[in-house]
Protein backbone atom coordinates (compact mmCIF):
# COMPACT_ATOMS: atom_id res chain seq x y z
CA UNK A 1 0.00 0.00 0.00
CA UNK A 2 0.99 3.39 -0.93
CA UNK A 3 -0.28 6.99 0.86
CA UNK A 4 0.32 9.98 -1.53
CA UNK A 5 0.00 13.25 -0.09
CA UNK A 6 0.00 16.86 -3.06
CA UNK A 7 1.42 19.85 -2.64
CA UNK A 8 2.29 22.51 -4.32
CA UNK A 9 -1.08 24.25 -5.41
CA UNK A 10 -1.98 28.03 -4.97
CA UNK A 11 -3.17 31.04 -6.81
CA UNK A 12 -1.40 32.27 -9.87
CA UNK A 13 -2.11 34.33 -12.73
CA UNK A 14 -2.58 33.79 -15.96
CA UNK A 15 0.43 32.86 -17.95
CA UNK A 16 2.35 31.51 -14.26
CA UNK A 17 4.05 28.43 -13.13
CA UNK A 18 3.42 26.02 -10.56
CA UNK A 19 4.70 22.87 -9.90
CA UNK A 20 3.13 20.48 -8.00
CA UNK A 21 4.27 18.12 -5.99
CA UNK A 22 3.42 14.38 -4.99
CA UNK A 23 5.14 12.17 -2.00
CA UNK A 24 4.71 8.88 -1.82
CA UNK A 25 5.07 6.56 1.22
CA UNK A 26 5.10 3.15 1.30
CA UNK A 27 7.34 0.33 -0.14
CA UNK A 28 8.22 0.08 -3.63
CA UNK A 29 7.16 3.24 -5.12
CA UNK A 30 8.76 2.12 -8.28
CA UNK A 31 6.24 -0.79 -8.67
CA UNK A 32 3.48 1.92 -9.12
CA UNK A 33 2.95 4.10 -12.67
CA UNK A 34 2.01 7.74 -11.35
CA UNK A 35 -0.94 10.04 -12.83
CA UNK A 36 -2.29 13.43 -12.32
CA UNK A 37 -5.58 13.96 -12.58
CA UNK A 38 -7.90 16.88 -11.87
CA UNK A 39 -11.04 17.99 -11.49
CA UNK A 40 -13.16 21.27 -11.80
CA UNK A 41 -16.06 22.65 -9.68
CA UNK A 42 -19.12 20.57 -11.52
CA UNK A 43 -17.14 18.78 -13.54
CA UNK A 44 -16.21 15.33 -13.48
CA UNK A 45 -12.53 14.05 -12.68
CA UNK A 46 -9.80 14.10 -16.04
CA UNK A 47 -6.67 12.65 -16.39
CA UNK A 48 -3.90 14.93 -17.13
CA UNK A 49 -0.48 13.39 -16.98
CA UNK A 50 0.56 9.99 -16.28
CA UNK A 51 3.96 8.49 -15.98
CA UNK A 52 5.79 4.55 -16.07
CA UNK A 53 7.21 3.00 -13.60
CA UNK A 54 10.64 3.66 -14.44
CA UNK A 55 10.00 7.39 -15.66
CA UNK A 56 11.10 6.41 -19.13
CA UNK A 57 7.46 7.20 -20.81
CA UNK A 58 5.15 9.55 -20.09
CA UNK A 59 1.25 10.41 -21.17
CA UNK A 60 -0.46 13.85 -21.31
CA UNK A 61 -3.84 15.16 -21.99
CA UNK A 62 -4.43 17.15 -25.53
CA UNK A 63 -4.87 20.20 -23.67
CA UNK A 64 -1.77 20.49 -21.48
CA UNK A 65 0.81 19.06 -23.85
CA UNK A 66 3.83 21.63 -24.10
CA UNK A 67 2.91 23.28 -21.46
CA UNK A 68 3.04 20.82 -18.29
CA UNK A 69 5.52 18.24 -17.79
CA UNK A 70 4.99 15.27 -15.26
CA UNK A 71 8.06 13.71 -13.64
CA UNK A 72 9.53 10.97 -10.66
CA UNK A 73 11.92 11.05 -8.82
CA UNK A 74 12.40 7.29 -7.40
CA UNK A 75 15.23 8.01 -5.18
CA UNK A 76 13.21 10.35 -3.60
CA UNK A 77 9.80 8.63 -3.46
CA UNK A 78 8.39 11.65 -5.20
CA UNK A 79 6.12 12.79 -8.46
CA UNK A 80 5.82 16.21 -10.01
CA UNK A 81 3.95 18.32 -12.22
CA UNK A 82 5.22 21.33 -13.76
CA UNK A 83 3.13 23.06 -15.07
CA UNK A 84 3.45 26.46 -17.51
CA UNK A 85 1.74 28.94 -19.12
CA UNK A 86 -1.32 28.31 -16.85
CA UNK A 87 -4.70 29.76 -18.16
CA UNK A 88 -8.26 29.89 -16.06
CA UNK A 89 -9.33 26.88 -17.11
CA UNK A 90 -6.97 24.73 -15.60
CA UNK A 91 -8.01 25.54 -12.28
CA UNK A 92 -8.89 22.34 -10.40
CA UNK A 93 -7.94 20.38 -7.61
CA UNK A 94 -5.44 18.06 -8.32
CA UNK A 95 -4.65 14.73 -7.72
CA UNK A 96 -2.26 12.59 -7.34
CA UNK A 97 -3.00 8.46 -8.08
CA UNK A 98 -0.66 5.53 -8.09
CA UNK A 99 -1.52 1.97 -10.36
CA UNK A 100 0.44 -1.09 -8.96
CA UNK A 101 -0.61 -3.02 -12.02
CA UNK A 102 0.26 -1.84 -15.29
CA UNK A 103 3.67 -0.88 -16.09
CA UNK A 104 2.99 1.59 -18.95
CA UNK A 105 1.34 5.44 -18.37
CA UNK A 106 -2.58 4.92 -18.52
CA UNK A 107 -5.30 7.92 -18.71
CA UNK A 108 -8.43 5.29 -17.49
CA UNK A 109 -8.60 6.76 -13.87
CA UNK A 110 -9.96 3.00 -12.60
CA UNK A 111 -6.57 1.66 -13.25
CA UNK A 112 -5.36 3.76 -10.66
CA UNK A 113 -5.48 2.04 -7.04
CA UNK A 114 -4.35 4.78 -4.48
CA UNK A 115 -5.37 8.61 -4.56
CA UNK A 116 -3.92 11.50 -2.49
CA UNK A 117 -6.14 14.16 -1.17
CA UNK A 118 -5.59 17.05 -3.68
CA UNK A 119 -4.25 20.41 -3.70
CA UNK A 120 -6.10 23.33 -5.35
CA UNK A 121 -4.60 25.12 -8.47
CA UNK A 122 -6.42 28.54 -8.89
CA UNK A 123 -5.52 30.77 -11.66
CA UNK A 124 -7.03 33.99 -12.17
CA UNK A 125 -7.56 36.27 -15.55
């Protein structure tokens, strides 16, 4: 089992950088693939980034590609997501999720078997 707590979230403007970050306790973080996902007030939850095992492969979302960039750190036992050029509509909360099972970067949010408790990414206009 794996607890994941997020950090890293605040208010920025439009056109700033956060970058978000995602620790992982537990044994054998590099068994798990890591995902962010996110989700907006009355919408439902999206993937965003996801990443292997291994850090060797990664997966975005259409409409963060070239601007965010998701990366691990196994040493460390940690997961980031950079993320530039932020506009208004990627506020969200974020999340953090870890998938024990599949070795390559998935999107399907039901692969993933442990979920931190989000941090909020605000960006005004």
């Amino acid at each position: 089992q794996v607890q994941l707590v997020e950090s890293g979230g605040g208010l920025v403007q439009t056109g700033d950088s956060l970058r978000l970050s995602c620790a992982a306790s537990g044994r054998s973080f590099t068994a798990y693939a890591m995902g962010w996902f996110r989700q907006a007030p009355g919408k439902e939850r999206e993937f965003v980034a996801a990443i292997s095992r291994s850090g060797g492969s990664t997966l975005y979302t259409d409409s963060v590609k070239g601007r965010y960039t998701i990366s691990r750190d196994n040493a460390k036992n940690m997961v980031y997501l950079q993320m530039n050029s932020l506009k208004p509509e990627d506020t969200a909360v974020y999340y953090c999720a870890a998938d024990r099972r599949l070795t390559s970067p998935t999107m399907l949010s039901y692969e993933y078997d442990y979920w931190g408790q989000g941090t909020q990414v605000t960006v005004s206009s």
